[in-house]
Protein backbone atom coordinates (compact mmCIF):
# COMPACT_ATOMS: atom_id res chain seq x y z
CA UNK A 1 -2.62 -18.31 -5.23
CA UNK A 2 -4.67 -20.55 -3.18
CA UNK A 3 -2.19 -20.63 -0.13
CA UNK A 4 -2.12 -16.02 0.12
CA UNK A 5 -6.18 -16.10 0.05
CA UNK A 6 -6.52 -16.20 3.41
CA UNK A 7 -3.39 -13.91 4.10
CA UNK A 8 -4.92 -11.85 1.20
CA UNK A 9 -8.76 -11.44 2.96
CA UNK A 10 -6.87 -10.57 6.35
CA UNK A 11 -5.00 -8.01 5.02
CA UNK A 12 -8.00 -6.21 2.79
CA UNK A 13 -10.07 -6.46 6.06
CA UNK A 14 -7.45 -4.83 8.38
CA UNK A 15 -6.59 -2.16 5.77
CA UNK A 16 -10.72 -1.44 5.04
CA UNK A 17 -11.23 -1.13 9.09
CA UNK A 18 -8.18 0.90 9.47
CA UNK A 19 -8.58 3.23 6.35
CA UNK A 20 -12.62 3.41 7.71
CA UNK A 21 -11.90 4.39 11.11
CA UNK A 22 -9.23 7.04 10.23
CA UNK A 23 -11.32 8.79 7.69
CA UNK A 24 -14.17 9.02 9.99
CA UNK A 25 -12.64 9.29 13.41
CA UNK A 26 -9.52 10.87 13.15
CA UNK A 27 -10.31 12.96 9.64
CA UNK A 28 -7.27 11.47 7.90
CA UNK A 29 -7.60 12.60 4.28
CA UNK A 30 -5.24 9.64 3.38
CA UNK A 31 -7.04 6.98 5.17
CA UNK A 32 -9.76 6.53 2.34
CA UNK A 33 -6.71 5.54 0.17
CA UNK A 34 -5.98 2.88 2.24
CA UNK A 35 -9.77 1.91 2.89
CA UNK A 36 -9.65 1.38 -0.93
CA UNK A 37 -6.76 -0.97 -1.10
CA UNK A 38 -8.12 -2.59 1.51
CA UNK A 39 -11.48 -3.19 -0.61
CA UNK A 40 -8.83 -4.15 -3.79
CA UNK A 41 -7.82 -6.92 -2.00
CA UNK A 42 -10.93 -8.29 -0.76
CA UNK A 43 -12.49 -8.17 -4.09
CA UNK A 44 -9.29 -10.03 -5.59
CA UNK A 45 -9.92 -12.94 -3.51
CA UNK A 46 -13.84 -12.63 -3.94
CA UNK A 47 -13.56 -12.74 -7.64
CA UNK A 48 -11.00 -15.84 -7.51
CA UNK A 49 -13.40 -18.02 -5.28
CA UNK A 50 -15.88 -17.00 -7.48
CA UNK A 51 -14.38 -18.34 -10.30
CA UNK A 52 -13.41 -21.35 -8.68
CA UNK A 53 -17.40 -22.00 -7.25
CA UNK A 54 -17.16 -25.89 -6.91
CA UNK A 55 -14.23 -25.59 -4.41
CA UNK A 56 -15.28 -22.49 -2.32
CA UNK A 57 -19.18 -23.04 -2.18
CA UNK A 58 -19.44 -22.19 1.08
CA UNK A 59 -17.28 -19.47 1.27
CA UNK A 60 -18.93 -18.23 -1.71
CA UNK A 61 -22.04 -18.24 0.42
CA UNK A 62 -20.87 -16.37 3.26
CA UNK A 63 -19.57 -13.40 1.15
CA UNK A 64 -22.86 -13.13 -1.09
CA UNK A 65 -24.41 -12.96 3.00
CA UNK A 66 -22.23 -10.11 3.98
CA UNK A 67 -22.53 -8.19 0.92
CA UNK A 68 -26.21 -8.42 1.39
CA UNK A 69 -25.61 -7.17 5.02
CA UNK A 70 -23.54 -4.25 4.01
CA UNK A 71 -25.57 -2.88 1.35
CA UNK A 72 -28.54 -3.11 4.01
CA UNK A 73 -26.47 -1.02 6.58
CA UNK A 74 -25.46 1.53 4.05
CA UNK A 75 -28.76 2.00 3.01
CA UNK A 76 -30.29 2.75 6.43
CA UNK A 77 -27.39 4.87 7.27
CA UNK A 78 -28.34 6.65 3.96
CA UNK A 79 -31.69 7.16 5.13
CA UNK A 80 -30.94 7.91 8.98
CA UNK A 81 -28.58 10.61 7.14
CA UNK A 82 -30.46 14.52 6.63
C-alpha cells in the first residue's frame, strides 16, 4: 500500500478538480460522481497515514492544514452565497 499512496492522492486530486470544474463550469450532471471518487480516494490515503501517525507526521500535518483551509473557504462562500 505504501508505494500507490502517492499515485493514490494524485489521482483523488485530479478526479476532485475535474469532477469540480465540470459540475460547476460546464453543468455536467455526471461530474459530481466523479468529484466523489475523487474525494474516496483522498480520504483512503488520509485515513491510512492516519493510522500509521509515527511515520507520516508531517504529512499528517499538512492535511489537518488544508482541511482547516477548506472548511474556512466553504464557509465564506456559504455566507457570500444569498
Amino acid at each position: 500500500m505504501k508505494k500507490y499512496l502517492k499515485a493514490i492522492e494524485i489521482s483523488g486530486v485530479i478526479l476532485m478538480f475535474i469532477g469540480c470544474i465540470g459540475h460547476r463550469f460546464l453543468h455536467l450532471n455526471w461530474a459530481i460522481w466523479i468529484c466523489i471518487v475523487g474525494i474516496a480516494l483522498w480520504l483512503i490515503q488520509v485515513v491510512y497515514k492516519a493510522f500509521n501517525w509515527q511515520e507520516y507526521a508531517k504529512d499528517n500535518s499538512q492535511n489537518i492544514i488544508g482541511i482547516l483551509v477548506v472548511i474556512l473557504m466553504l464557509f465564506i462562500v456559504m455566507l457570500s452565497v444569498k
